[in-house]
C-alpha atoms as a PDB file:
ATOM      1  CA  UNK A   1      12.420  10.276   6.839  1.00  0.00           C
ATOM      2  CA  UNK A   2      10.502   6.987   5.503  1.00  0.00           C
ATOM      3  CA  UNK A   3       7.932   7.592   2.766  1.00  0.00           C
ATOM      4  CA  UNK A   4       4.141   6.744   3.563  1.00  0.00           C
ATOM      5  CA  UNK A   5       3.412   3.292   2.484  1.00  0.00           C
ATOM      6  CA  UNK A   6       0.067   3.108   0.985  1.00  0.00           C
ATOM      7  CA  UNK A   7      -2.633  -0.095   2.071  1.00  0.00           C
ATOM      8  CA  UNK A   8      -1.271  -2.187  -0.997  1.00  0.00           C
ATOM      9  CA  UNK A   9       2.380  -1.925   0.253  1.00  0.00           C
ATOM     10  CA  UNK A  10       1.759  -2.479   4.229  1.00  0.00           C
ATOM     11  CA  UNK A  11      -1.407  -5.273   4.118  1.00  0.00           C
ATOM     12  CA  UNK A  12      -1.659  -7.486   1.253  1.00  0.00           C
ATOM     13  CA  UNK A  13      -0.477  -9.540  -1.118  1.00  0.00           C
ATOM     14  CA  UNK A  14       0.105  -8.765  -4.933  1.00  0.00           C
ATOM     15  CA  UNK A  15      -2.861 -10.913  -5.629  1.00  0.00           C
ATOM     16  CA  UNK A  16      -4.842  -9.476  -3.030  1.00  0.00           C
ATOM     17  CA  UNK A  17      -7.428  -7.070  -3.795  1.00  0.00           C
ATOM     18  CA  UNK A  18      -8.229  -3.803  -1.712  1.00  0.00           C
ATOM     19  CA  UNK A  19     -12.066  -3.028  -1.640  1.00  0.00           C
ATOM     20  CA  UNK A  20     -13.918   0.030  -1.148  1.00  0.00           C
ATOM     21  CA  UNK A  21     -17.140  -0.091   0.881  1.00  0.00           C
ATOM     22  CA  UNK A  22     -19.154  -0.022  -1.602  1.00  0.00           C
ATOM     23  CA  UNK A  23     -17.624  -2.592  -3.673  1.00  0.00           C
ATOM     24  CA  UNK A  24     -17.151  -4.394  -0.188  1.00  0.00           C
ATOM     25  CA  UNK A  25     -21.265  -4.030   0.063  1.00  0.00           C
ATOM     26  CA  UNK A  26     -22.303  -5.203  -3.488  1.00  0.00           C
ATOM     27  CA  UNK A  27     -20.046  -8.421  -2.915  1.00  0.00           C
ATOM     28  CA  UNK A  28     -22.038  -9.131   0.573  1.00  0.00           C
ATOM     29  CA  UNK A  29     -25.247  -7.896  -1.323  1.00  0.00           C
ATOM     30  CA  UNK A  30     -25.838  -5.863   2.048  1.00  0.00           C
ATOM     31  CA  UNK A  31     -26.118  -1.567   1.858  1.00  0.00           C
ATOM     32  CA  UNK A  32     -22.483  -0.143   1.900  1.00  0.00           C
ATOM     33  CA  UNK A  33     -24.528   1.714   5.616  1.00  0.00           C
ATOM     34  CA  UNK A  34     -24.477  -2.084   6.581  1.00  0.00           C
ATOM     35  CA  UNK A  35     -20.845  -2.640   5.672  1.00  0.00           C
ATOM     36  CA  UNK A  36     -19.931   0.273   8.009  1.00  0.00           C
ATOM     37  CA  UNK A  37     -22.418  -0.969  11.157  1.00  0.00           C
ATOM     38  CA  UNK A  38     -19.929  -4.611  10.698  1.00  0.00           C
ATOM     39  CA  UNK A  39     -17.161  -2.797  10.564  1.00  0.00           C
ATOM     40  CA  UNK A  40     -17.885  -0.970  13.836  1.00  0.00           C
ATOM     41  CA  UNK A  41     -19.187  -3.646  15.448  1.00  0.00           C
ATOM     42  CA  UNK A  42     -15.681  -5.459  14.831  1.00  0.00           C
ATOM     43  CA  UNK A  43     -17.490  -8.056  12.615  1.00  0.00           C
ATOM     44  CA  UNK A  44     -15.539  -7.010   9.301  1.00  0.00           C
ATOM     45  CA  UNK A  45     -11.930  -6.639   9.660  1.00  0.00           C
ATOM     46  CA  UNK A  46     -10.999  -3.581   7.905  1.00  0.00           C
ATOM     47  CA  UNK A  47      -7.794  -1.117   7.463  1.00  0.00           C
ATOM     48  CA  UNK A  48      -7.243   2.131   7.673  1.00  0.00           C
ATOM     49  CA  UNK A  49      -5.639   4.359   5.024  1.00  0.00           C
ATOM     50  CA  UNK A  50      -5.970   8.548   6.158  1.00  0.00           C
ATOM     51  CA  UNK A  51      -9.501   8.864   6.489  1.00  0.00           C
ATOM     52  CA  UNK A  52     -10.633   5.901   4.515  1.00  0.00           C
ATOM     53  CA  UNK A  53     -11.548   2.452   5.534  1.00  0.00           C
ATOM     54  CA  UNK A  54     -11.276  -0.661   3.146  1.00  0.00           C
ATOM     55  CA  UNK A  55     -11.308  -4.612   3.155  1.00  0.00           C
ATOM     56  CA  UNK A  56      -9.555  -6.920   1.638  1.00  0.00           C
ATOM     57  CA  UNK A  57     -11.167  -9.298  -0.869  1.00  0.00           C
ATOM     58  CA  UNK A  58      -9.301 -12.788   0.910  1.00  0.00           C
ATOM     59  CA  UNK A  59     -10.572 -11.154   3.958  1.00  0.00           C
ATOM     60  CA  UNK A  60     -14.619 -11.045   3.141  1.00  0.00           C
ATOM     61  CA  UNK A  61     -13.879 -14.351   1.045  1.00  0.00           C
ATOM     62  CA  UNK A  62     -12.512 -16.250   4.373  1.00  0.00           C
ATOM     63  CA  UNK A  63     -15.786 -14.986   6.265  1.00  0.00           C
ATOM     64  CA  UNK A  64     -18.462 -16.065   3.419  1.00  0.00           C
ATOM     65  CA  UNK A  65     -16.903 -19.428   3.918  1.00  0.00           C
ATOM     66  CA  UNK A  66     -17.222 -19.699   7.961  1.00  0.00           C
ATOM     67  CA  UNK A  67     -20.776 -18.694   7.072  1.00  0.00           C
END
């Protein structure tokens, strides 16, 4: 049976880094609520890891400049 890759080993790259919503939210300067309601909304991409959500930094970076 194949181990569980965590978010680091199935997403990004090694100079990627994964964000939590609230770091997410305090590099959008929006409430980490807000982050969620984007998410949601399909206007953040976001993945999945058990019950947690998280973004990638590249990710978030990519739609600050298409701003």
């Amino acid at each position: 049976m194949e181990k569980k890759r965590t978010i680091t080993e199935r997403y990004i790259d090694a100079n990627d880094k994964v964000l939590t919503i609230k770091e997410a939210a305090k590099i959008l300067g929006i409430t980490p609520c807000g982050v969620r309601k984007r998410i949601y909304r399909n206007m953040l991409p976001r993945h999945k890891q058990g019950k947690r959500l998280y973004l990638l930094h590249s990710d978030l970076v990519g739609i600050i400049r298409d701003l």
